[in-house]
Protein backbone atom coordinates (compact mmCIF):
# COMPACT_ATOMS: atom_id res chain seq x y z
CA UNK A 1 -26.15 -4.12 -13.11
CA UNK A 2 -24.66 -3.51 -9.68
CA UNK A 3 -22.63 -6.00 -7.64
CA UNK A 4 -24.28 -8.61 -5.83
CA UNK A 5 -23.45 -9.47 -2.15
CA UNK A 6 -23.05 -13.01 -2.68
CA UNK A 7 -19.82 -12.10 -5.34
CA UNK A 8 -18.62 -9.95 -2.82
CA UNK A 9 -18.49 -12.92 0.03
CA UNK A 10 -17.43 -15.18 -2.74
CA UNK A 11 -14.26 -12.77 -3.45
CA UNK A 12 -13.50 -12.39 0.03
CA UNK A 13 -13.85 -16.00 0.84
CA UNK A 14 -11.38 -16.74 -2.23
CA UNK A 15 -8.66 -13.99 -0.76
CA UNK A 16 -8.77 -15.33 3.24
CA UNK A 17 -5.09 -15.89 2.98
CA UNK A 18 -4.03 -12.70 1.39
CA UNK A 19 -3.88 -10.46 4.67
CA UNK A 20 -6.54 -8.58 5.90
CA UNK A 21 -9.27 -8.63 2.97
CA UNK A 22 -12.42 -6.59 3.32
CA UNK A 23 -15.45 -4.82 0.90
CA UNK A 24 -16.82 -1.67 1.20
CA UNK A 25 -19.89 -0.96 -0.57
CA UNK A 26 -19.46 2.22 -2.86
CA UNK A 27 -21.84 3.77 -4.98
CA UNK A 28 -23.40 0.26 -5.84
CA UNK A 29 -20.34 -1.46 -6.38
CA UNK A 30 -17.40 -2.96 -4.02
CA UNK A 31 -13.94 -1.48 -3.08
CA UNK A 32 -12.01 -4.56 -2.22
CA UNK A 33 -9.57 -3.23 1.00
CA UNK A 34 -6.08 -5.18 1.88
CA UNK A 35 -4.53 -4.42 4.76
CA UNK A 36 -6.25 -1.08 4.72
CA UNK A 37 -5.13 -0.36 1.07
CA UNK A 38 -7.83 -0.09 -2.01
CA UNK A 39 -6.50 -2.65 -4.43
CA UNK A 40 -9.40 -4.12 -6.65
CA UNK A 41 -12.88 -3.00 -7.32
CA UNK A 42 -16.03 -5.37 -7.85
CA UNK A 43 -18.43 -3.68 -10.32
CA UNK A 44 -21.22 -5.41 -12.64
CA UNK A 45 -20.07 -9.07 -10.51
CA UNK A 46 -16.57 -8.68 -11.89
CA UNK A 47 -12.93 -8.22 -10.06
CA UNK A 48 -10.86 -5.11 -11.40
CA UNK A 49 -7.27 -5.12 -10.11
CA UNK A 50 -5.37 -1.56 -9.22
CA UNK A 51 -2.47 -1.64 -11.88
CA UNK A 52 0.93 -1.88 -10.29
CA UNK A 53 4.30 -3.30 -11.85
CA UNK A 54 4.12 -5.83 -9.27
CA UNK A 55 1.14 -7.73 -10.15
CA UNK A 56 2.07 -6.96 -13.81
CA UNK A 57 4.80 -9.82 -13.16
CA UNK A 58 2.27 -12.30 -11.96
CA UNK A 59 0.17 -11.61 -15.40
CA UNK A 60 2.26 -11.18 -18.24
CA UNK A 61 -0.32 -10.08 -20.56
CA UNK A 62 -3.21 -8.93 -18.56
CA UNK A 63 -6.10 -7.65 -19.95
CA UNK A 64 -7.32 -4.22 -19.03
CA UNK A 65 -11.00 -3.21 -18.45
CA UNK A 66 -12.69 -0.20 -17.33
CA UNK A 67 -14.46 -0.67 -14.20
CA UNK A 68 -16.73 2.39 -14.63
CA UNK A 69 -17.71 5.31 -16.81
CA UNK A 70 -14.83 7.55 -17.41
CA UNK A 71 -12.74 5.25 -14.94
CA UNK A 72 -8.82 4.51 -15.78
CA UNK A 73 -8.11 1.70 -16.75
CA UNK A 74 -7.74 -1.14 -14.43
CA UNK A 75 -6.79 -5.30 -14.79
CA UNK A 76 -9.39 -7.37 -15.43
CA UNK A 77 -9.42 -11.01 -13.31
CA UNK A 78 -12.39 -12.34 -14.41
CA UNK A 79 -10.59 -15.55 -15.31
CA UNK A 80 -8.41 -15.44 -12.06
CA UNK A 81 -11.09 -15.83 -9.21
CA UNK A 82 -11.76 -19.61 -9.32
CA UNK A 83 -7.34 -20.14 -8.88
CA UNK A 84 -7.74 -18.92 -4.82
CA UNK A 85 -3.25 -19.29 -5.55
CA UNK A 86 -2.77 -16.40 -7.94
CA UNK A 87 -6.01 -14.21 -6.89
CA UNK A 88 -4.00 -14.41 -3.52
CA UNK A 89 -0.50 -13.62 -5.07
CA UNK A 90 -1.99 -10.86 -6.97
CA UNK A 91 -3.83 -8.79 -4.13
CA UNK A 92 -0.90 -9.28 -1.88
CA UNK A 93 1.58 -8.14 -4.69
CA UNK A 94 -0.75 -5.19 -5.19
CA UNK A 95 -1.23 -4.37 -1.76
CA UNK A 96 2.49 -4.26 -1.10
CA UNK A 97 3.23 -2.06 -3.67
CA UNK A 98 0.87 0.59 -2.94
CA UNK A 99 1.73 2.90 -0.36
CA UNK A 100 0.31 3.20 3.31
CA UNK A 101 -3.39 4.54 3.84
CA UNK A 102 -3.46 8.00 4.73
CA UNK A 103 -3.93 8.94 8.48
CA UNK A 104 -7.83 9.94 8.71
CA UNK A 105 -8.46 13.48 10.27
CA UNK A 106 -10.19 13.72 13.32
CA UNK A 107 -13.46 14.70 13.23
CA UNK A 108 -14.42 18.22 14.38
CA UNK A 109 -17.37 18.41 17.01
């Protein structure tokens, strides 16, 4: 079951404070973008956090899912998304601890 646009919305709606927050649709599913930097996933209408140490201290025990097939695994925040607060504090944690985008190449004509 792929992602639905209205979860998407929803998500994005919920994370309006946490920087620059946009989705990208990806093979049927979401990549959830901060400030330019990939740091959740939306697949089957669920939120999958990137793992970092810094959102690990928002979460003590969070529970791990696997957002895909063959996929690593990732944080699960299916009961997060309703508390706007620590969805927030989470992507922003996440965002900050991942390093900058890489510089795109410019395309050849």
């Amino acid at each position: 079951m792929a992602t639905d646009a209205q979860f998407a919305t929803f998500i994005c709606d919920q994370l309006a404070a946490a920087g620059d927050v946009r989705v990208r649709r990806m093979f049927g599913e979401y990549a959830l973008y901060c400030d330019g930097k990939v740091v959740a996933l939306l697949c089957d209408n669920r939120l999958f956090l990137k793992p970092t140490a810094a959102a690990g201290a928002w979460l003590p025990s969070p529970v791990e899912g696997f957002p895909f097939p063959g996929a690593r695994p990732w944080v699960v925040l299916d009961d997060c998304v309703d508390d706007i607060e620590l969805l927030t504090r989470l992507v922003r944690a996440t965002a900050d601890a991942l390093p900058p985008p890489r510089p795109k190449r410019p395309k050849r004509p």
